[in-house]
C-alpha atoms as a PDB file:
ATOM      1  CA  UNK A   1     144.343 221.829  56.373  1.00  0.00           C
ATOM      2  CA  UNK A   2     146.472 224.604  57.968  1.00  0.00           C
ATOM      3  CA  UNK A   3     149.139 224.712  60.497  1.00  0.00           C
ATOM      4  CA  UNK A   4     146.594 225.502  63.031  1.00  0.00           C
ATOM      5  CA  UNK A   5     143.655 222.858  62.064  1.00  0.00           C
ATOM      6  CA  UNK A   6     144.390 218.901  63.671  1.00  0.00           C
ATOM      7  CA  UNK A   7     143.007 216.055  62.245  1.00  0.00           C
ATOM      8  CA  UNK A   8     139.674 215.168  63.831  1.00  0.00           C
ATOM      9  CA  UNK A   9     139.685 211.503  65.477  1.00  0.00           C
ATOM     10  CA  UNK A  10     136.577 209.138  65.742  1.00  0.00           C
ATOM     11  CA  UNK A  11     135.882 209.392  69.208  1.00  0.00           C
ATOM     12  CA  UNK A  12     136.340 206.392  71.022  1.00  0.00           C
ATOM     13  CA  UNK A  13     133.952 205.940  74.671  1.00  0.00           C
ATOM     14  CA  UNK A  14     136.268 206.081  78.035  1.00  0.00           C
ATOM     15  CA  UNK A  15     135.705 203.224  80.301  1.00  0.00           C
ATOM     16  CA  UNK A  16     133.585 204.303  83.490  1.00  0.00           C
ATOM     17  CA  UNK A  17     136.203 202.599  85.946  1.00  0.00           C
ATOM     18  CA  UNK A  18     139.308 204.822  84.265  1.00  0.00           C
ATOM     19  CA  UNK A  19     141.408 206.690  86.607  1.00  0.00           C
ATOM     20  CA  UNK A  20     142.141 210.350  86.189  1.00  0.00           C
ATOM     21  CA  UNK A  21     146.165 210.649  86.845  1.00  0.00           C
ATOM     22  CA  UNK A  22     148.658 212.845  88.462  1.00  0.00           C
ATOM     23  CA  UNK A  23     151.988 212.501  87.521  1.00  0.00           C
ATOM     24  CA  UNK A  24     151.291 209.296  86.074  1.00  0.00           C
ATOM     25  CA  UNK A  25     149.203 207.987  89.423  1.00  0.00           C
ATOM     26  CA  UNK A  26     145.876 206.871  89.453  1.00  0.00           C
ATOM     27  CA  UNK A  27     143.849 209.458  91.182  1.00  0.00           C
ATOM     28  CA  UNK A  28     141.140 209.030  93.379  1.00  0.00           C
ATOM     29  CA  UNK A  29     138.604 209.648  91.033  1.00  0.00           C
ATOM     30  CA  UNK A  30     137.109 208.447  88.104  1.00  0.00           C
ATOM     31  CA  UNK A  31     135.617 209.274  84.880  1.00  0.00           C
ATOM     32  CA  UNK A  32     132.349 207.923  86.321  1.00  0.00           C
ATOM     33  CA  UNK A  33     132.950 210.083  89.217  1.00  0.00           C
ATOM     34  CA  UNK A  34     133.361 213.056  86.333  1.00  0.00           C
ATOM     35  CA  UNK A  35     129.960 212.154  84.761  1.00  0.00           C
ATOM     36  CA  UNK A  36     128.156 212.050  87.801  1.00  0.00           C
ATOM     37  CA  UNK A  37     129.450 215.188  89.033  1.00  0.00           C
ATOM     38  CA  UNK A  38     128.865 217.240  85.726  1.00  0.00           C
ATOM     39  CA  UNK A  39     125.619 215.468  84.280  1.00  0.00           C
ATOM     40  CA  UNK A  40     123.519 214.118  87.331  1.00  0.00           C
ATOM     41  CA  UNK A  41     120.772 216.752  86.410  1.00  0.00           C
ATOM     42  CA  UNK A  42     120.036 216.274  83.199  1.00  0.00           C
ATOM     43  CA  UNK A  43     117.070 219.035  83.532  1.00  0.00           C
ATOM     44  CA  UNK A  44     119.204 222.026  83.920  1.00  0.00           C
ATOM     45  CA  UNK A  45     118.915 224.516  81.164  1.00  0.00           C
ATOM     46  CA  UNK A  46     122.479 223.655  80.365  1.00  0.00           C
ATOM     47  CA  UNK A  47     122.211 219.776  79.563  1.00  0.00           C
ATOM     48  CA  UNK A  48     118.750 219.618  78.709  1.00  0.00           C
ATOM     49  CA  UNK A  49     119.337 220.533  75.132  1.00  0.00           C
ATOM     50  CA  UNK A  50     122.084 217.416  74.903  1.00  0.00           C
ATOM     51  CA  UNK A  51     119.460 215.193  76.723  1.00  0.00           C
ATOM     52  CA  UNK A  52     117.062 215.885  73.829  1.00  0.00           C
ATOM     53  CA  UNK A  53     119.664 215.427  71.152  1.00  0.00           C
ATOM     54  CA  UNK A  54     120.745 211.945  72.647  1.00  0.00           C
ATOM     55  CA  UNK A  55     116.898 210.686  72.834  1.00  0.00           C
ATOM     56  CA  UNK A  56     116.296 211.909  69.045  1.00  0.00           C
ATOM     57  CA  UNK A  57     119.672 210.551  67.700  1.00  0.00           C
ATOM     58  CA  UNK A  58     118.593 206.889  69.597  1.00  0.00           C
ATOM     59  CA  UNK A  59     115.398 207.453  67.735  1.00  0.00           C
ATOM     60  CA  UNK A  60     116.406 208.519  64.563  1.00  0.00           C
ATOM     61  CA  UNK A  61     119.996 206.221  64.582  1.00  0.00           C
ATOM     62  CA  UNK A  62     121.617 208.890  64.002  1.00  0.00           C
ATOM     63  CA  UNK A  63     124.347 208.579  66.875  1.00  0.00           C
ATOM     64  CA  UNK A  64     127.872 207.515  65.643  1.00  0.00           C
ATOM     65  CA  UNK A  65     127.491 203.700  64.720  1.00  0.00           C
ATOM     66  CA  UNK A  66     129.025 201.453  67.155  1.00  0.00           C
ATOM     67  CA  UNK A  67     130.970 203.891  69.393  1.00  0.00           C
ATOM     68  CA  UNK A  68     128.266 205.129  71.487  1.00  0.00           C
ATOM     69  CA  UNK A  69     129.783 209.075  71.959  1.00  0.00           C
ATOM     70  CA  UNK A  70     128.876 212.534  70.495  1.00  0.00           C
ATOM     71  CA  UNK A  71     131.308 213.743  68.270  1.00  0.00           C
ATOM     72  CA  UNK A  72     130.462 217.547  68.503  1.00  0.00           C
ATOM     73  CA  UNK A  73     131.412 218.296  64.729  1.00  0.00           C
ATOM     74  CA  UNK A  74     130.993 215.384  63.505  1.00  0.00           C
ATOM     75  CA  UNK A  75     128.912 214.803  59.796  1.00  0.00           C
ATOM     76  CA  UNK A  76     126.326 212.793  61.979  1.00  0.00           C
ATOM     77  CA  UNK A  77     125.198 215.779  63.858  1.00  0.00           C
ATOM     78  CA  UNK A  78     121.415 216.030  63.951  1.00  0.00           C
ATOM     79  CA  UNK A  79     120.959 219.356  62.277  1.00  0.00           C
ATOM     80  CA  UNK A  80     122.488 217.526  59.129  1.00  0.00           C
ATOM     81  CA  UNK A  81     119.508 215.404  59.124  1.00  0.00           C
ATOM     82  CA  UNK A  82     117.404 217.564  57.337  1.00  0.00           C
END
């Protein structure tokens, strides 16, 4: 691994209540908020790739056992299903 590479960490699924911060304040915003805000159409040509992926990997199992998220580069990625 080089000087420039970082060790890749499982990802581990934010709580919907979490609080951005400022400073080290709880904003008035949440992650929830986030998700609503950036996925709430999930038919745009932007997300509707991601939508697919999520109903295959439910189908297939192929999502990350027991944590729920997408790990973009992770080994479980569907085009490594073939």
């Amino acid at each position: 691994m080089s000087e420039f590479q970082s060790a890749q960490l499982e990802p581990k699924p934010l709580q919907p209540e979490t609080s951005f911060t400022h400073k080290g304040q709880p904003a008035s915003f949440s992650v929830l908020d986030f998700w609503v805000w950036i996925a709430s159409d999930v038919l745009n040509n932007t997300l509707r790739g991601m939508v697919a992926e999520y109903i295959v990997s439910q189908a297939t199992g192929a999502c990350l056992a027991g944590t729920g998220t997408k790990f973009a580069s992770s080994a479980t990625s569907l085009n490594r299903l073939a």
